[in-house]
C-alpha atoms as a PDB file:
ATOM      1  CA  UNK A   1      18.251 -53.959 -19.067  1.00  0.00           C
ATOM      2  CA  UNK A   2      15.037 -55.492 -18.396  1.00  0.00           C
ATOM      3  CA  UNK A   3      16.355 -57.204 -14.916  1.00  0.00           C
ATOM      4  CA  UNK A   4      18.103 -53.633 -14.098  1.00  0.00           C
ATOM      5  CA  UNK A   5      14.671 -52.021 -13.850  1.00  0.00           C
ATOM      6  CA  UNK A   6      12.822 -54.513 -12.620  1.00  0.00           C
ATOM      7  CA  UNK A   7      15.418 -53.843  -9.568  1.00  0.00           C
ATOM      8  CA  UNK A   8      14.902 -50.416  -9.196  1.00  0.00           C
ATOM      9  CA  UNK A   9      11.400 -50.590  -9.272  1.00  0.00           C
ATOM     10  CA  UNK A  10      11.245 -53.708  -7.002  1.00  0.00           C
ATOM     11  CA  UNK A  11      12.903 -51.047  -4.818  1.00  0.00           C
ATOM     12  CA  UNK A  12      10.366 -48.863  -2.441  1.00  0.00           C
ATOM     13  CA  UNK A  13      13.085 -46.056  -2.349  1.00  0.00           C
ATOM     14  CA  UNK A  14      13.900 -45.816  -5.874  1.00  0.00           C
ATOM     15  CA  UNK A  15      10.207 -46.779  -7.202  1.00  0.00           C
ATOM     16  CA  UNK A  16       9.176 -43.368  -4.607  1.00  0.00           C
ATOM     17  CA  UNK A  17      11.837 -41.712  -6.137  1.00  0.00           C
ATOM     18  CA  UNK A  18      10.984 -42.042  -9.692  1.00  0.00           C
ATOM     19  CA  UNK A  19       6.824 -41.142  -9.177  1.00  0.00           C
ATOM     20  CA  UNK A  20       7.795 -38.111  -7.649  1.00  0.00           C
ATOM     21  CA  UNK A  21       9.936 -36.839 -10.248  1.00  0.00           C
ATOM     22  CA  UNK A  22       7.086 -37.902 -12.701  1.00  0.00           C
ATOM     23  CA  UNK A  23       4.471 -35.775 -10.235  1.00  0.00           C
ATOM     24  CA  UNK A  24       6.859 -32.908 -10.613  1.00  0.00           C
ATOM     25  CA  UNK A  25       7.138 -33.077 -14.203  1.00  0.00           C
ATOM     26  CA  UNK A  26       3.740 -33.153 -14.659  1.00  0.00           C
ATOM     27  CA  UNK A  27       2.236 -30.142 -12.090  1.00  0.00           C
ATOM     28  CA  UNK A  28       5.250 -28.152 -14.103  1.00  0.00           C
ATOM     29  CA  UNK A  29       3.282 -28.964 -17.458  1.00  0.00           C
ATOM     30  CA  UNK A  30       0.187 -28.913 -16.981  1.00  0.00           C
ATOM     31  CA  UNK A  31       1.386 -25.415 -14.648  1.00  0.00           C
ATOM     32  CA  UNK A  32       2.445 -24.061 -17.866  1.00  0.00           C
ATOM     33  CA  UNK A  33      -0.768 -25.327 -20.085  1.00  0.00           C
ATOM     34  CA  UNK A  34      -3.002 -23.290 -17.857  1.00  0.00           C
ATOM     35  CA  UNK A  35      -0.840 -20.153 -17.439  1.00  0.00           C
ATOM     36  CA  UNK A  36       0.154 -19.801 -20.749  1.00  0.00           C
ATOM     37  CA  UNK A  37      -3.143 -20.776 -22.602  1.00  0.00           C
ATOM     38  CA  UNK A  38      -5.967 -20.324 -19.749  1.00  0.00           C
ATOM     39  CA  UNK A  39      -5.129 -17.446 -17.244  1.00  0.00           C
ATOM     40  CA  UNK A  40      -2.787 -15.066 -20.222  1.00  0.00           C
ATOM     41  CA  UNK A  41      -6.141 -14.867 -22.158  1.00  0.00           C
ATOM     42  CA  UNK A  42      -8.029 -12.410 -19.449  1.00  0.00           C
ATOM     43  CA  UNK A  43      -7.099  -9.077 -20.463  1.00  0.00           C
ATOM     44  CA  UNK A  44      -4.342  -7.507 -18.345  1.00  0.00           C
ATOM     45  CA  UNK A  45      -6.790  -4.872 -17.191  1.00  0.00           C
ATOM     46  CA  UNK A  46      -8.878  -7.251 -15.671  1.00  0.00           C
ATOM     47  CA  UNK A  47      -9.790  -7.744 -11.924  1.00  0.00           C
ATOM     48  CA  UNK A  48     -10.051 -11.180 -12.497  1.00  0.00           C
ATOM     49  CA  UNK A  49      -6.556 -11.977 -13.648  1.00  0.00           C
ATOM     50  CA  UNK A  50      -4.132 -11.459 -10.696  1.00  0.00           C
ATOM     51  CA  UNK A  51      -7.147 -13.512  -8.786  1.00  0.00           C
ATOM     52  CA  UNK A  52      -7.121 -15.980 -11.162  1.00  0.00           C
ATOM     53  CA  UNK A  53      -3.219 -16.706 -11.598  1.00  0.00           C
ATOM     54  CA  UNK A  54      -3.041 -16.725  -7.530  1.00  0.00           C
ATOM     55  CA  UNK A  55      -5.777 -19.479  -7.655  1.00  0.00           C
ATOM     56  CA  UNK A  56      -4.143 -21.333 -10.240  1.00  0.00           C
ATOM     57  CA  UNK A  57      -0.532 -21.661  -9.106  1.00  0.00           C
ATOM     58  CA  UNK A  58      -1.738 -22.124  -5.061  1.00  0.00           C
ATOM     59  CA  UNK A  59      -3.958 -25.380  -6.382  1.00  0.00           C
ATOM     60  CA  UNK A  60      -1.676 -26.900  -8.776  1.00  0.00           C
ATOM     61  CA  UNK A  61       0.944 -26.476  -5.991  1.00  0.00           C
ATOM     62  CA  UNK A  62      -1.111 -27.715  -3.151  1.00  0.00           C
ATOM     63  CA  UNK A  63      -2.223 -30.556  -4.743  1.00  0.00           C
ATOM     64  CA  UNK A  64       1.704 -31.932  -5.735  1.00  0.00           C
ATOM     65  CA  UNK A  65       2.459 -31.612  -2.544  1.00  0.00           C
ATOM     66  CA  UNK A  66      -0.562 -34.048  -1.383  1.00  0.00           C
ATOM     67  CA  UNK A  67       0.499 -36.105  -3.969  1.00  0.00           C
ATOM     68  CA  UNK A  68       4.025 -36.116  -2.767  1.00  0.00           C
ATOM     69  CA  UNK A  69       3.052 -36.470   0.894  1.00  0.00           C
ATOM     70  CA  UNK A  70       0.853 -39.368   0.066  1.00  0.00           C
ATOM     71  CA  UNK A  71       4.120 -41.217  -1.889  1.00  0.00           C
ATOM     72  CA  UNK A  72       6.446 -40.263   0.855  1.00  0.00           C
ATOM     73  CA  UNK A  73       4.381 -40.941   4.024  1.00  0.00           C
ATOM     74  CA  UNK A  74       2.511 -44.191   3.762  1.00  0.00           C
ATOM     75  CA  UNK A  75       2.226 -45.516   7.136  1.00  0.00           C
ATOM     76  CA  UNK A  76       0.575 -43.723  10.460  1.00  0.00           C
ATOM     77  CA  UNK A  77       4.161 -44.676  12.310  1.00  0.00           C
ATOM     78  CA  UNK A  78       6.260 -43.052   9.429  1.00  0.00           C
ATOM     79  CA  UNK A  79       3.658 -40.062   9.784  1.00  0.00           C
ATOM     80  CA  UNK A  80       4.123 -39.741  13.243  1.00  0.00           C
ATOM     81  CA  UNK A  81       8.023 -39.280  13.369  1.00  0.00           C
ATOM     82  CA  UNK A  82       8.138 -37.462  10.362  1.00  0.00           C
ATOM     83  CA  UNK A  83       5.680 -35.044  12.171  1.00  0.00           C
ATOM     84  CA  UNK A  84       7.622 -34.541  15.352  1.00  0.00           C
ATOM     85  CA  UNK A  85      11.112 -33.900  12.707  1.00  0.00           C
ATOM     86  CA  UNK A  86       9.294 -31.477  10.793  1.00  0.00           C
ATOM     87  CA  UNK A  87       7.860 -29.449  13.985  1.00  0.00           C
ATOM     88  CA  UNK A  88      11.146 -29.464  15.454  1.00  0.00           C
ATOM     89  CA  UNK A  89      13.245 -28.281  12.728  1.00  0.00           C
ATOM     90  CA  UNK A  90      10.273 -25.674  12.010  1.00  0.00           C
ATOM     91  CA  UNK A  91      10.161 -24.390  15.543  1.00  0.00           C
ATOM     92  CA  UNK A  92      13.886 -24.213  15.642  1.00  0.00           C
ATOM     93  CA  UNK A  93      14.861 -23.309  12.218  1.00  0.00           C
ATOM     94  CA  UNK A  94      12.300 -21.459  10.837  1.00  0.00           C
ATOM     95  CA  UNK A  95      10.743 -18.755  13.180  1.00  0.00           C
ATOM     96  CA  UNK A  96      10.564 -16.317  10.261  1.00  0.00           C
ATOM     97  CA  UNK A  97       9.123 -18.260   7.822  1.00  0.00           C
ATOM     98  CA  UNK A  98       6.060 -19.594  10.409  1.00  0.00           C
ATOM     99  CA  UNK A  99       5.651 -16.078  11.462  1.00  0.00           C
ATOM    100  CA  UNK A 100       4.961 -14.972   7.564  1.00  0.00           C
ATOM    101  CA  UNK A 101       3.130 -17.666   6.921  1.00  0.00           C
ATOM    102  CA  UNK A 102       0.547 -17.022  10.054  1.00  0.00           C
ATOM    103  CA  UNK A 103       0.616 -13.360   8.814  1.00  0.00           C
ATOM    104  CA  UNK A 104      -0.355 -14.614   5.624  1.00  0.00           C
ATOM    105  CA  UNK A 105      -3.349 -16.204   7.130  1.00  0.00           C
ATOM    106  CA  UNK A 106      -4.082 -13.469   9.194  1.00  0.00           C
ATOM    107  CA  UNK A 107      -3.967 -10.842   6.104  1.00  0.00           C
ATOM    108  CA  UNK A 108      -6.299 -13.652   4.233  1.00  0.00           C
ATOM    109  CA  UNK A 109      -8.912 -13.747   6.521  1.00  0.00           C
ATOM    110  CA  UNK A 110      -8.561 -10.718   8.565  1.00  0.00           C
ATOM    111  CA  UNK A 111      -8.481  -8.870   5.585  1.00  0.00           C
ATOM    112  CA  UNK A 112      -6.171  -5.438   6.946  1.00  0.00           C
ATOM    113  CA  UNK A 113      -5.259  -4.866   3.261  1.00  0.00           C
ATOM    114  CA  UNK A 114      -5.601  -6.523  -0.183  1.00  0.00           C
ATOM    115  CA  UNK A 115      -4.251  -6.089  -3.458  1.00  0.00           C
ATOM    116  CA  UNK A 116      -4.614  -2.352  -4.726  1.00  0.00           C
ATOM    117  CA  UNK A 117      -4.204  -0.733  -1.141  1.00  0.00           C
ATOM    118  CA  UNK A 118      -2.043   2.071  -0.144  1.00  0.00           C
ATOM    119  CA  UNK A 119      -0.395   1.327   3.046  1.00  0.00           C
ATOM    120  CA  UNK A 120       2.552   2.534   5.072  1.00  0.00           C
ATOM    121  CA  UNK A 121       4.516   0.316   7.418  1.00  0.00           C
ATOM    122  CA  UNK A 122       8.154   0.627   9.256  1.00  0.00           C
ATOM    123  CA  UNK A 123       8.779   3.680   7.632  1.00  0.00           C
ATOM    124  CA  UNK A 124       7.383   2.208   3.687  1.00  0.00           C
ATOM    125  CA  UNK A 125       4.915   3.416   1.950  1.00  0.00           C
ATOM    126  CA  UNK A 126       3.524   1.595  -1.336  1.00  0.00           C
ATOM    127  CA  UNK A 127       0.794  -0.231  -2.967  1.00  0.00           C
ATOM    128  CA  UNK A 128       0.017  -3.233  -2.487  1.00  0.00           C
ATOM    129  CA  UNK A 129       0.606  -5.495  -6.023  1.00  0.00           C
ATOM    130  CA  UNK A 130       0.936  -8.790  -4.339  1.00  0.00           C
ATOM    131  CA  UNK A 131       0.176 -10.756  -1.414  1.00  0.00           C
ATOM    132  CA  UNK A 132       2.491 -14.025  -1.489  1.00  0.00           C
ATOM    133  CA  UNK A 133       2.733 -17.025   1.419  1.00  0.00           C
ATOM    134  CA  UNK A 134       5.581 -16.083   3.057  1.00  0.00           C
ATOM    135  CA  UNK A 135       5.782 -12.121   1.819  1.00  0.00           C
ATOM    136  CA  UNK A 136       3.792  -9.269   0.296  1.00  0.00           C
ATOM    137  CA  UNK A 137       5.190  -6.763  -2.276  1.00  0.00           C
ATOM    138  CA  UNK A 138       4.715  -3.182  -2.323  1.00  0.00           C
ATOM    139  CA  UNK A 139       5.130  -0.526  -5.109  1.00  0.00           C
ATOM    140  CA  UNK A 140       6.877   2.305  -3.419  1.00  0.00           C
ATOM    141  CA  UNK A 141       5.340   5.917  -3.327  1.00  0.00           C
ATOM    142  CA  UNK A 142       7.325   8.735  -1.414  1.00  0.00           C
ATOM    143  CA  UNK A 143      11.183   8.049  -0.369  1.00  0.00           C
ATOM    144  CA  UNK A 144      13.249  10.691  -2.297  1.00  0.00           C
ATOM    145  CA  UNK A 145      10.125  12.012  -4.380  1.00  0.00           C
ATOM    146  CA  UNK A 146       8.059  14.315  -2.727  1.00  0.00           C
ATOM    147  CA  UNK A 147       4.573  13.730  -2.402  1.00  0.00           C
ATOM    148  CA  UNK A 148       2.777   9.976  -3.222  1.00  0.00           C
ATOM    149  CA  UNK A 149       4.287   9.520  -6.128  1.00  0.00           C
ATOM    150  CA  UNK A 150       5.917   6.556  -7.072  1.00  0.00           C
ATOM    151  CA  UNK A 151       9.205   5.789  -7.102  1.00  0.00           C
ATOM    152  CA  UNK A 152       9.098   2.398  -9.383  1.00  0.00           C
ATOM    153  CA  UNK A 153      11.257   0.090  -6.847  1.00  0.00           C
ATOM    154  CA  UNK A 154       9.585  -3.063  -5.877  1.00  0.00           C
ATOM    155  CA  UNK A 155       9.463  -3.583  -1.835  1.00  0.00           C
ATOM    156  CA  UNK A 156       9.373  -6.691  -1.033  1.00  0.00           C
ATOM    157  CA  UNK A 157       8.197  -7.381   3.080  1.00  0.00           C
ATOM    158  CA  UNK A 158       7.965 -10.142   5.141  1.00  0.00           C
ATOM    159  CA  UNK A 159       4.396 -10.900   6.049  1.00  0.00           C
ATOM    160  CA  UNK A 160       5.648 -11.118   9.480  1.00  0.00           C
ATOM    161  CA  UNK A 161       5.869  -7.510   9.538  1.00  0.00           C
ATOM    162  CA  UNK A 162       2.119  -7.565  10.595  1.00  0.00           C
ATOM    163  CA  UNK A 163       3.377  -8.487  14.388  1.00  0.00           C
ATOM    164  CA  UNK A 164       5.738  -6.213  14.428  1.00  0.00           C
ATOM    165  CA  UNK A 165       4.893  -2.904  13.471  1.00  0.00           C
ATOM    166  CA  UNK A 166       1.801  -0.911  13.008  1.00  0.00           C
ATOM    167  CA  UNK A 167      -0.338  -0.964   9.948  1.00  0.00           C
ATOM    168  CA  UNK A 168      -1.380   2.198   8.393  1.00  0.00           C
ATOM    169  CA  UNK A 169      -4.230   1.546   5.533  1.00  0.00           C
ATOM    170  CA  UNK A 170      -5.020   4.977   2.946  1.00  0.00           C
ATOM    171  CA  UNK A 171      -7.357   3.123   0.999  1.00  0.00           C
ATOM    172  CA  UNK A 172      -9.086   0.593   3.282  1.00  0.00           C
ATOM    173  CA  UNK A 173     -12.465   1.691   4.169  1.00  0.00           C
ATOM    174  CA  UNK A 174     -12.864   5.075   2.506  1.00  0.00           C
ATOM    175  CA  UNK A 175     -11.735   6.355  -0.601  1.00  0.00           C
ATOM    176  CA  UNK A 176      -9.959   9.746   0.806  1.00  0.00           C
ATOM    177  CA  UNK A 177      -7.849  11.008   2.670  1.00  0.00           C
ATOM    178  CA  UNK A 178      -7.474  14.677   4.674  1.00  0.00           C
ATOM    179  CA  UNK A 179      -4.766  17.365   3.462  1.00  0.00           C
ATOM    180  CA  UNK A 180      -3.433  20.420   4.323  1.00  0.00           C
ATOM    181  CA  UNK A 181      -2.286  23.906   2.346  1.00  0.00           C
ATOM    182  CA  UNK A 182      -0.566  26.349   4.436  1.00  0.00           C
ATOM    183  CA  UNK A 183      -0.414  29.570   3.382  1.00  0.00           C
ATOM    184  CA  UNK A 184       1.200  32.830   5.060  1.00  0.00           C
ATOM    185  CA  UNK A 185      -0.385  36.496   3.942  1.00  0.00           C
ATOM    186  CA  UNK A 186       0.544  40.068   5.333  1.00  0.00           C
ATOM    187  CA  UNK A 187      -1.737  42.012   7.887  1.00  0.00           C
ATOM    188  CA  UNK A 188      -2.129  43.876   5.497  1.00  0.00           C
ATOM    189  CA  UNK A 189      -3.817  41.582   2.728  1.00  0.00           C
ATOM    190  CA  UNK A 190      -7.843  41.057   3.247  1.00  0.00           C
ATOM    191  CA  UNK A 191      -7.639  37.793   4.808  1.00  0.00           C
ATOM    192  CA  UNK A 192     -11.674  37.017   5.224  1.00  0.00           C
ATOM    193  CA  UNK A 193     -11.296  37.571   1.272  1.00  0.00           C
ATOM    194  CA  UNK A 194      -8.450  35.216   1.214  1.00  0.00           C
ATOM    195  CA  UNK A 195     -10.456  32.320   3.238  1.00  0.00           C
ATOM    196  CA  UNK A 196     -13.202  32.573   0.905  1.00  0.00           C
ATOM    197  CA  UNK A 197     -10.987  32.061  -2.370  1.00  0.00           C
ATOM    198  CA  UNK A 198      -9.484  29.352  -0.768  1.00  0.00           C
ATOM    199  CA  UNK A 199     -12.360  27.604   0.209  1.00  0.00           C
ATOM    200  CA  UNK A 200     -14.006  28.113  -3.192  1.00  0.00           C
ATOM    201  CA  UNK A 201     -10.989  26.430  -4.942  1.00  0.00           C
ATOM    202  CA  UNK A 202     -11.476  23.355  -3.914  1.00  0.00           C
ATOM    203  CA  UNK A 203     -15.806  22.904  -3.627  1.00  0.00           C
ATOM    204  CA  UNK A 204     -15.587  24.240  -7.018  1.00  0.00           C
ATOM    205  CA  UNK A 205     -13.192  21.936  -8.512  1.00  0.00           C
ATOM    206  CA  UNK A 206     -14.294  19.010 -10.671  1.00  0.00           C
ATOM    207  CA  UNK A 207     -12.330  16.486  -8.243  1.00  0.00           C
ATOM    208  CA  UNK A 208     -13.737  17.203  -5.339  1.00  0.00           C
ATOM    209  CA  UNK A 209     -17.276  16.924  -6.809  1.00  0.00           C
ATOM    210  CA  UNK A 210     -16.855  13.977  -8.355  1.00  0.00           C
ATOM    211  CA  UNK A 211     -15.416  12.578  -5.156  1.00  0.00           C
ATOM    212  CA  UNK A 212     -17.971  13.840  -2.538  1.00  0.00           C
ATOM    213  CA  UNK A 213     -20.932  11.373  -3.323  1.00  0.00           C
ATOM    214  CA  UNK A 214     -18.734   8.676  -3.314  1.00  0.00           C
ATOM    215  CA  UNK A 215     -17.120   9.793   0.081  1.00  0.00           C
ATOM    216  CA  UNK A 216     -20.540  10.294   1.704  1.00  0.00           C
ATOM    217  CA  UNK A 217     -21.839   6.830   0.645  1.00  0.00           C
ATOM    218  CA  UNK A 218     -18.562   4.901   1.487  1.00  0.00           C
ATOM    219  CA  UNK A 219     -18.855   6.618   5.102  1.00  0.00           C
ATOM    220  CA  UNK A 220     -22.362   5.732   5.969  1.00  0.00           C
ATOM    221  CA  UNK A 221     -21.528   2.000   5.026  1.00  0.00           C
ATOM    222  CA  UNK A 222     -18.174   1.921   6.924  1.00  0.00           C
ATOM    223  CA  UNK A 223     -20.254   3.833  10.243  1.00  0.00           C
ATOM    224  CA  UNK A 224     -22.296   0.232  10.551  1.00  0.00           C
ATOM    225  CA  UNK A 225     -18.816  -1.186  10.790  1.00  0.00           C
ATOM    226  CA  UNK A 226     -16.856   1.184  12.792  1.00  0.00           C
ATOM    227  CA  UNK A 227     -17.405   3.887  15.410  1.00  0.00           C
ATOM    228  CA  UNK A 228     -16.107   6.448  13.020  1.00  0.00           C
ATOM    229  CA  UNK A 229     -16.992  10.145  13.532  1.00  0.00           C
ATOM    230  CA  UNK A 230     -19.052  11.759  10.949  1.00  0.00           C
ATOM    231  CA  UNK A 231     -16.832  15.035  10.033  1.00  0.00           C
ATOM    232  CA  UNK A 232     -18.495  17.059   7.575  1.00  0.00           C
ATOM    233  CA  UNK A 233     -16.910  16.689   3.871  1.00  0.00           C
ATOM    234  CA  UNK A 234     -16.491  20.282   3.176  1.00  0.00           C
ATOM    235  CA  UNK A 235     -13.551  22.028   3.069  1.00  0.00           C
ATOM    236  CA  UNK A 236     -12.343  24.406   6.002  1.00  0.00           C
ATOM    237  CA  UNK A 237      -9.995  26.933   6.373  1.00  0.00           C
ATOM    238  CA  UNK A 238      -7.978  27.751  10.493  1.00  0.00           C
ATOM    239  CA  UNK A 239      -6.601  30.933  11.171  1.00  0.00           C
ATOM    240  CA  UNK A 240      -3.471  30.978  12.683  1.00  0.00           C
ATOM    241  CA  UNK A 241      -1.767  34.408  14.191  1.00  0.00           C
ATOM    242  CA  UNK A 242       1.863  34.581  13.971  1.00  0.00           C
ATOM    243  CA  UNK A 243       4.440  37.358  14.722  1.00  0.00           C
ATOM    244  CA  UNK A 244       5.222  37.873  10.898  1.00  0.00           C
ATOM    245  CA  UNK A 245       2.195  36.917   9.513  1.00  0.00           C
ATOM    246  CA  UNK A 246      -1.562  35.381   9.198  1.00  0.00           C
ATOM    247  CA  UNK A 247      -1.250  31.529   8.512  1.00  0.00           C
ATOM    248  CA  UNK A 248      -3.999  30.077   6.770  1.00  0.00           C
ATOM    249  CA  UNK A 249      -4.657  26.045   6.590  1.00  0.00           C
ATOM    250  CA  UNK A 250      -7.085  25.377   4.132  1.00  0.00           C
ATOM    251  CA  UNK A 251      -8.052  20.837   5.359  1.00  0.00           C
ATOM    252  CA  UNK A 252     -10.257  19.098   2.612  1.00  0.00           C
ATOM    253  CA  UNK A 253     -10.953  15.681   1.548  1.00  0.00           C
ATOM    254  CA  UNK A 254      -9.184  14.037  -1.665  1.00  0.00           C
ATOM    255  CA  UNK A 255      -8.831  10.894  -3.567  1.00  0.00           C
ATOM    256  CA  UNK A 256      -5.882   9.007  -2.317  1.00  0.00           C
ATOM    257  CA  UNK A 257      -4.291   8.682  -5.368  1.00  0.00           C
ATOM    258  CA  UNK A 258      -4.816  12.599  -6.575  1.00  0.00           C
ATOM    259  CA  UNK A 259      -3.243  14.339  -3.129  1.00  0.00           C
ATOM    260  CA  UNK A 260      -0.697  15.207  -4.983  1.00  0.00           C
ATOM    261  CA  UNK A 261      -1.875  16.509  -8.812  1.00  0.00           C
ATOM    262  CA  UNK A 262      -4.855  17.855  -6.425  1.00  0.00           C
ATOM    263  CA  UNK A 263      -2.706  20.243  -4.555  1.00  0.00           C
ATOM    264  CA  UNK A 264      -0.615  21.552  -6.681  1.00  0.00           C
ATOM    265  CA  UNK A 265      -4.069  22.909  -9.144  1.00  0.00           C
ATOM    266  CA  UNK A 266      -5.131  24.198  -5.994  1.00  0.00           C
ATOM    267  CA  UNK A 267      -2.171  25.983  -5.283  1.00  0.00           C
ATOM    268  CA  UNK A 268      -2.180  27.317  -8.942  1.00  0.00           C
ATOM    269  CA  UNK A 269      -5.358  28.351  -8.595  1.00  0.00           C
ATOM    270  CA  UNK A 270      -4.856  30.077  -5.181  1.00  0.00           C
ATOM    271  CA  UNK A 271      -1.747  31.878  -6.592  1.00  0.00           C
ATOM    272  CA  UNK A 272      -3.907  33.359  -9.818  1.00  0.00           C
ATOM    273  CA  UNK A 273      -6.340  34.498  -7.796  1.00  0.00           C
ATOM    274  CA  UNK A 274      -4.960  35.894  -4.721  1.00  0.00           C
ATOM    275  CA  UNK A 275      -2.919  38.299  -7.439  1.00  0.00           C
ATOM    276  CA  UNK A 276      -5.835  39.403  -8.515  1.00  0.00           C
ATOM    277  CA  UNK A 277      -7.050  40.232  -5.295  1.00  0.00           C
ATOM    278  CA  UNK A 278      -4.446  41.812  -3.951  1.00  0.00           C
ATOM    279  CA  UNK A 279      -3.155  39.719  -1.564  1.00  0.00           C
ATOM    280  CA  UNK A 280       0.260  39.300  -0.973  1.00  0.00           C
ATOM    281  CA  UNK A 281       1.991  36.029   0.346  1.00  0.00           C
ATOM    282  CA  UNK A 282       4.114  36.796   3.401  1.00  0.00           C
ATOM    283  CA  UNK A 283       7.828  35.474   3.295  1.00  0.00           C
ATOM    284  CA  UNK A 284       9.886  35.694   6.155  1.00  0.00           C
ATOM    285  CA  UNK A 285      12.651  38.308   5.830  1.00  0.00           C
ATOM    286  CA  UNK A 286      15.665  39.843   7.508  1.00  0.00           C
ATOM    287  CA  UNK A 287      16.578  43.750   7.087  1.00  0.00           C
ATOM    288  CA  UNK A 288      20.237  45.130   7.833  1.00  0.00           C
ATOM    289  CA  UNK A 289      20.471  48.238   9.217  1.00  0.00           C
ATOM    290  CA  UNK A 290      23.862  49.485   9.399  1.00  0.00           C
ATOM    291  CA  UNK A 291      25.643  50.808  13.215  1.00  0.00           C
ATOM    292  CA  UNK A 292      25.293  54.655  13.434  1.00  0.00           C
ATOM    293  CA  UNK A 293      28.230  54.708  15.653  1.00  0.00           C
ATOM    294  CA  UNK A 294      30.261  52.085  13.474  1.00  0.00           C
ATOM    295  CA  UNK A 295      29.519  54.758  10.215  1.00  0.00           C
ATOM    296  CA  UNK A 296      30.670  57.698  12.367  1.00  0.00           C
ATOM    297  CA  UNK A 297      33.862  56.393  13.744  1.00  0.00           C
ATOM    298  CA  UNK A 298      34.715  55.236   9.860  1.00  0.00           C
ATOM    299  CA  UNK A 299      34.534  58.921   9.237  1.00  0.00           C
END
C-alpha cells in the first residue's frame, strides 16, 4: 500500500492532481464556515449584507484559482503555451462570455447602475438585485401589469447587453421621475377651476412634500456632474383644445417607486373634487339619429 502511494505521489500528474482536489475541498469549507456563520449573521435588512456575501464568495474564489494556477502552471514555457491555448479557445469559443465579463468591468467601474436601481433595457424593465461576472439579474416591474409594479419573475441578462442596447437608469442620479394625468372635461365645465384643483392635489399631498427637499438637493449635486437643466419642481398643468373636449395634462415630479400608488390618490382625489365642483369629465360618444326618409317609406 505504502509503495502504491509512494508511486502516485512520486508522480507530478497525479501528486497535481490530488492538491487540487484538496484546494477545492478546502475553499468549499471554509466557503461554507464564513457564509453560514460570518456573512448570515448581518441582518437581512442590511446594506452591508449583499456587499458583504459578493466580497466573500469573489475572494475565496479568486484566491483557489491562484492556488490552482500556481499547481498547474509551474514553469514560464508551460505558461506561455498554456496562454496562447487559452486566448485562442477564448477568442474563438467564447465571444459571449468575454463580452459579459468586460461589461462586468465596465458596470464596476463605470458605475451606469448598481444594486437597487430601476432600469429598462431591450424592452425589460426591473430592479436591479444582482450584479454577477458574467450576468446581472433584474426583478421585473411592468410586462402584463400595468404600471411599475412588479411582476415577481427573475430576469436574468447578459452583462453584454451593455454594448448592445441602450441603458435607461430611473433611479440613477435623482430620486424622481416626471408623470402625466390626462384628463378630458366639457366646454362647458369651468376649466381655470379645474387646473387649479388639479394642481393643488398634488403640492398638497404628503408625497410630494416629503419628496421635494430631497429632489432639490439631489439636483444641485448631480448639476456639478452633469449639464442637466434646472426645471422647476412644481407641478404644471397644459391645456390642450380638442374637437370634443378640453384636455388637461397635469406633469409633476414623483418618487420612482410611488408613480403608481401616487397616481391613482391623485386621480381619487381629482374625481371627489371635480364632483363637487361641477365639472364633468368628457367621454367620447356617438348619437344615432334615425333616416327621415327611411321612417317615411316604412310607413
Amino acid at each position: 500500500m505504502q509503495t502504491f502511494m509512494s508511486e502516485i505521489l512520486a508522480n507530478d500528474f497525479f501528486r497535481k492532481l490530488i492538491l487540487s482536489v484538496i484546494i477545492w475541498v478546502a475553499q468549499a469549507i471554509i466557503r461554507h464556515i464564513l457564509l453560514s456563520y460570518v456573512v448570515n449573521r448581518i441582518s437581512d435588512n442590511s446594506p452591508h449584507f449583499y456587499t458583504t456575501r459578493k466580497i466573500t464568495t469573489y475572494a475565496i474564489t479568486i484566491s483557489t484559482f491562484l492556488l490552482l494556477f500556481g499547481i498547474w502552471i509551474q514553469r514560464l514555457s508551460d505558461l506561455s503555451v498554456a496562454l496562447g491555448i487559452l486566448a485562442a479557445g477564448l477568442a474563438f469559443a467564447l465571444q459571449e462570455v468575454i463580452g459579459s465579463v468586460a461589461g462586468w468591468i465596465t458596470i464596476v467601474s463605470g458605475k451606469p447602475f448598481t444594486i437597487g436601481d430601476r432600469i429598462e433595457t431591450g424592452g425589460i424593465r426591473g430592479d436591479v438585485v444582482d450584479i454577477g461576472v458574467l450576468r446581472t439579474t433584474l426583478m421585473e416591474i411592468g410586462n402584463w401589469l400595468g404600471g411599475d409594479h412588479n411582476t415577481g419573475r427573475i430576469v436574468t441578462l447578459s452583462n453584454a447587453f451593455l454594448f448592445k442596447e441602450p441603458l435607461y437608469n430611473y433611479s440613477a442620479h435623482l430620486p424622481f421621475v416626471w408623470d402625466e394625468i390626462k384628463v378630458p372635461v366639457t366646454y362647458e365645465s369651468d376649466w381655470k377651476k379645474a387646473i387649479e384643483i388639479m394642481e393643488k392635489a398634488v403640492i398638497e399631498h404628503p408625497i410630494y412634500q416629503q419628496l421635494l427637499p430631497i429632489a432639490e438637493k439631489q439636483r444641485r449635486e448631480v448639476r456639478r456632474k452633469l449639464a442637466l437643466k434646472m426645471t422647476p419642481l412644481e407641478p404644471r398643468t397644459y391645456m390642450k383644445i380638442t374637437d370634443n373636449w378640453i384636455e388637461l395634462g397635469l406633469v409633476y415630479p414623483v418618487d420612482t417607486d410611488l408613480r403608481r400608488s401616487f397616481r391613482s390618490e391623485i386621480s381619487q382625489q381629482l374625481l371627489t373634487e371635480y364632483e363637487k365642483s361641477g365639472i364633468v369629465i368628457a367621454s367620447q360618444t356617438i348619437a344615432i339619429v334615425p333616416n327621415s326618409n327611411s321612417e317615411k317609406a316604412a310607413g
